[in-house]
Protein backbone atom coordinates (compact mmCIF):
# COMPACT_ATOMS: atom_id res chain seq x y z
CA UNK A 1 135.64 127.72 -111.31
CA UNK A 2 137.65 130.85 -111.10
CA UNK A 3 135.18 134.36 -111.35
CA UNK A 4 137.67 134.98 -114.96
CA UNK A 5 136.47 131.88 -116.32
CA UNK A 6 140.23 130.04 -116.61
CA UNK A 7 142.26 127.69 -115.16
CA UNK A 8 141.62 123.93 -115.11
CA UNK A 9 138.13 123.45 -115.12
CA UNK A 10 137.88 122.81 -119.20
CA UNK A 11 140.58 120.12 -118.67
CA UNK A 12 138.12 118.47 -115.51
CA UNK A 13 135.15 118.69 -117.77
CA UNK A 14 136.77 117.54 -120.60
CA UNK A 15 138.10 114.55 -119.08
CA UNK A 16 135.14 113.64 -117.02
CA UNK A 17 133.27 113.60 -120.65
CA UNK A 18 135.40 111.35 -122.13
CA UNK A 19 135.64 109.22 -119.58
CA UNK A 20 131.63 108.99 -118.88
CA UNK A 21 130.47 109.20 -123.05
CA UNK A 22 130.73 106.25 -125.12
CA UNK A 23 132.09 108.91 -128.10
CA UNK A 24 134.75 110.64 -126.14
CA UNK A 25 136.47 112.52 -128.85
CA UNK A 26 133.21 114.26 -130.30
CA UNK A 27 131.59 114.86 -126.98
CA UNK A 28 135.28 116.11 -125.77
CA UNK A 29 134.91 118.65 -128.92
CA UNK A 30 131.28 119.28 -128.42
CA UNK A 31 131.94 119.93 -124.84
CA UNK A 32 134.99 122.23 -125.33
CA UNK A 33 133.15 124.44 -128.18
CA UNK A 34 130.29 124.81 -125.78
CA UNK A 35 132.24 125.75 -123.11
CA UNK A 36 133.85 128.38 -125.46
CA UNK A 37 130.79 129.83 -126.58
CA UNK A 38 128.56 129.55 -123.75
CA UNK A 39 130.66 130.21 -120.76
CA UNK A 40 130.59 134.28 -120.60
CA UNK A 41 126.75 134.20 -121.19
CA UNK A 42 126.08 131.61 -118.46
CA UNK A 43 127.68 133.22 -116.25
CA UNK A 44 126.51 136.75 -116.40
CA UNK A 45 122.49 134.65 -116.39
CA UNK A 46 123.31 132.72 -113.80
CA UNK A 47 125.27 135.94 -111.74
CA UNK A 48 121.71 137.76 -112.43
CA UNK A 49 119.74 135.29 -110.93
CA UNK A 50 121.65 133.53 -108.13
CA UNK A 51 124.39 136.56 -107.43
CA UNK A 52 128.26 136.76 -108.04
CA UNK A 53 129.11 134.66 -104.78
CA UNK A 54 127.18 131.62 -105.94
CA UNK A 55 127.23 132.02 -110.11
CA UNK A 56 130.80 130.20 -110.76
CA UNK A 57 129.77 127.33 -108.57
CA UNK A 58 126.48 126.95 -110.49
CA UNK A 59 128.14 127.55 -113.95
CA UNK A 60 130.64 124.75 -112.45
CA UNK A 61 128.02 122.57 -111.94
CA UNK A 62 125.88 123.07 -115.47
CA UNK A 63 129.21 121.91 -117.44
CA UNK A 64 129.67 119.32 -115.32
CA UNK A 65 126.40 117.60 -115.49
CA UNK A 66 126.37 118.61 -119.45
CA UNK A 67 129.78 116.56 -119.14
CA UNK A 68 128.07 113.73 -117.41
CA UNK A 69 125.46 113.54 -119.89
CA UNK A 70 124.94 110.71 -122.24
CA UNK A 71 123.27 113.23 -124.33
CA UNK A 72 125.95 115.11 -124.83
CA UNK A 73 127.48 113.22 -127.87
CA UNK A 74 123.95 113.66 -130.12
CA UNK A 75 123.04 117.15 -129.20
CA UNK A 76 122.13 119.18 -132.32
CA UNK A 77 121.57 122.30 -130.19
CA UNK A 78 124.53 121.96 -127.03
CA UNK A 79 123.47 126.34 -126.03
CA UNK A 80 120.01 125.02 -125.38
CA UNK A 81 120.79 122.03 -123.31
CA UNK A 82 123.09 124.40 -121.14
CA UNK A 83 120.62 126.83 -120.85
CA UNK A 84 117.99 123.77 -119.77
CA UNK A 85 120.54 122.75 -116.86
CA UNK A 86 121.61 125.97 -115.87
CA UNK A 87 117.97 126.91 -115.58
CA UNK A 88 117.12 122.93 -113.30
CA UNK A 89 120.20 124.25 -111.32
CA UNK A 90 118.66 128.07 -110.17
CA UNK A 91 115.49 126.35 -109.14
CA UNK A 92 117.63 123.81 -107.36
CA UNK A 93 119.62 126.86 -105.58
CA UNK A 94 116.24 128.93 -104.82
CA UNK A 95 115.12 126.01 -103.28
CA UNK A 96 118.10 124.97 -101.45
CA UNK A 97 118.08 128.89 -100.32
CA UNK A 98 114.65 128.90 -99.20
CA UNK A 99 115.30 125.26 -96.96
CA UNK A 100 118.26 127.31 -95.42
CA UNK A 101 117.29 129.09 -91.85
CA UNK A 102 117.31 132.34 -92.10
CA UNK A 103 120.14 134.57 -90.08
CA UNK A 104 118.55 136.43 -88.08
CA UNK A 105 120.39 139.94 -86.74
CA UNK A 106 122.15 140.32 -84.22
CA UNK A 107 120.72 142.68 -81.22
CA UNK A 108 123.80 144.63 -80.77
CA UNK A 109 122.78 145.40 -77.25
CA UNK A 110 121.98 141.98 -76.14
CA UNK A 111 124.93 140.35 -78.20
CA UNK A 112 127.65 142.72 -77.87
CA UNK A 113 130.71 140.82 -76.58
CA UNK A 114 131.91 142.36 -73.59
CA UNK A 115 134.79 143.98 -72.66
CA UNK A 116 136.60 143.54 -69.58
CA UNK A 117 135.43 146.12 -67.05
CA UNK A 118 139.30 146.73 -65.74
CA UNK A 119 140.27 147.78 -69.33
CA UNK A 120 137.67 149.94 -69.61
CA UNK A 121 138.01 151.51 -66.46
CA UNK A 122 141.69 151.99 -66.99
CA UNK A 123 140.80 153.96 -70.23
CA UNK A 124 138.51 156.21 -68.93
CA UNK A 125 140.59 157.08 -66.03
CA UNK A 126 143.50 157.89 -69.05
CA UNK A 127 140.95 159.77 -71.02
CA UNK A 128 139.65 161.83 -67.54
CA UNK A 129 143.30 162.68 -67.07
CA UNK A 130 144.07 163.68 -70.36
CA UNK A 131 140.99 165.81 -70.32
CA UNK A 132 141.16 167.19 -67.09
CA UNK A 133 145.10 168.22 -68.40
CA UNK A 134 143.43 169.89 -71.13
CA UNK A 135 141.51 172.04 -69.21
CA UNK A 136 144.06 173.11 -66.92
CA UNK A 137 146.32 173.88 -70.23
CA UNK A 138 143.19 176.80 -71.29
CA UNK A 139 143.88 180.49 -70.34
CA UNK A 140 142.42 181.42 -67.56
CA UNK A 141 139.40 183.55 -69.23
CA UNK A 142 138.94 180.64 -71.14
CA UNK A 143 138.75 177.94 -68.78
CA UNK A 144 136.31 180.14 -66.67
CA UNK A 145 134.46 180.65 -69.10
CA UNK A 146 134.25 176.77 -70.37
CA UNK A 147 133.97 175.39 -66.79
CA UNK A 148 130.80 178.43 -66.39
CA UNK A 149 129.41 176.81 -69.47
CA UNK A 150 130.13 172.86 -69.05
CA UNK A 151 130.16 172.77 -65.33
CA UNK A 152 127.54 175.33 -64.22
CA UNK A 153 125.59 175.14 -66.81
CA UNK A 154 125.48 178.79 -67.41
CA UNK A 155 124.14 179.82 -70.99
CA UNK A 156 126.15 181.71 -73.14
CA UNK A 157 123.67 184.92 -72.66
CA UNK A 158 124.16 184.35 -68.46
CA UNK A 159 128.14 183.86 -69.49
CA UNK A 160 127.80 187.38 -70.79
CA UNK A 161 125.84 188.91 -68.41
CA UNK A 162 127.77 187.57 -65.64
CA UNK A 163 131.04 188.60 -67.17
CA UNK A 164 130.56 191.65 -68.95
CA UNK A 165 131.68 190.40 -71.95
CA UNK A 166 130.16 189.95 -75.97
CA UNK A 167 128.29 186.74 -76.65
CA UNK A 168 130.75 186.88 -79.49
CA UNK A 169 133.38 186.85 -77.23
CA UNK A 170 131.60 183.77 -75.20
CA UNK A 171 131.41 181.75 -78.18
CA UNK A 172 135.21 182.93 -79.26
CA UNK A 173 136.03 181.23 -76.17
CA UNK A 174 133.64 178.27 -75.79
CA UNK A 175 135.32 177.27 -79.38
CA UNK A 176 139.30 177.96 -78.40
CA UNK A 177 138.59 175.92 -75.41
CA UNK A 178 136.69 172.92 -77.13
CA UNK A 179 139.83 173.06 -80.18
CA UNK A 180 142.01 172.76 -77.45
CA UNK A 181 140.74 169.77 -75.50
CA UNK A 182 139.45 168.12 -78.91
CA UNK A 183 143.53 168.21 -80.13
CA UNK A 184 144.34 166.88 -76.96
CA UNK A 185 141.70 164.35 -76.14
CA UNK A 186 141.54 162.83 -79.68
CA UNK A 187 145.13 161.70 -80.02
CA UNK A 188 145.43 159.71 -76.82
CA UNK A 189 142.11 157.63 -77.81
């Protein structure tokens, strides 16, 4: 059945009644008042119990059985019948569910496909060039002071006292520099 609740199905159900009931014209009304009145509030039970991906299925399947019926022609109280069958068909979907093996996760670091290893090294030798262009695109205070940092391993205090300079002026640096290769790394990823 469609999640709005139109289309065709009344006209299946309808004609399935007929055809199965030996009364077809009142269990065709009996049916089609039913599925009027009962429709919107089987669906949002059975949504609540069995979720939206499986609830128009189910609700599918309670007017169809209700249309099958031979009961359906003398019912003095069609909601409650409904409610009986949409209620048989949850347990029958929690059990079906619960038969169902359960999907396990996947290990992302076992069952990661791979990639081919010549792509890969083709795009880190693009992104190393890129980079290394970068760099060589700083000022020269700047990429001394960068290459002291990320190369050397200098801290920004040992920047400083190496170079006479602020530790405001280190970090005024350390960020131009990391802008600049950020701006141009970024785009060619």
């Amino acid at each position: 059945m469609p999640p709005n609740g139109t289309g065709s199905l009344d006209g299946e159900l309808l004609d399935y009644a007929s055809a199965r009931n030996a009364d077809p014209a009142a269990s065709r009304r009996q049916l089609e008042a039913a599925f009027r009145t009962e429709r919107g509030w089987l669906t949002r039970y059975v949504r609540h119990h069995a979720g939206p991906e499986a609830a128009p299925d189910i609700v599918q399947d309670v007017f169809m059985r209700a249309a099958g019926s031979r009961q359906m022609g003398s019912l003095e109280n069609v909601g409650g019948f409904l409610r009986r069958v949409a209620h048989n068909l949850l347990i029958d979907h929690a059990r079906a569910k619960r038969r169902r093996p359960a999907h396990l996760p996947l290990d992302e670091a076992l069952d990661a496909p791979v990639s081919a290893t010549q792509e890969l090294e083709l795009e880190a030798r693009d992104v190393l060039r890129v980079y290394e262009e970068a760099v060589a695109g700083l000022t020269f205070k700047t990429r001394r002071i960068f290459l002291m940092h990320r190369v050397e391993e200098l801290s920004y205090r040992e920047i400083q006292l190496e170079l006479g300079i602020s530790l405001g002026a280190v970090e005024y640096h350390m960020h131009r520099a990391l802008a600049h290769i950020a701006g141009k790394v970024s785009p060619a990823r």
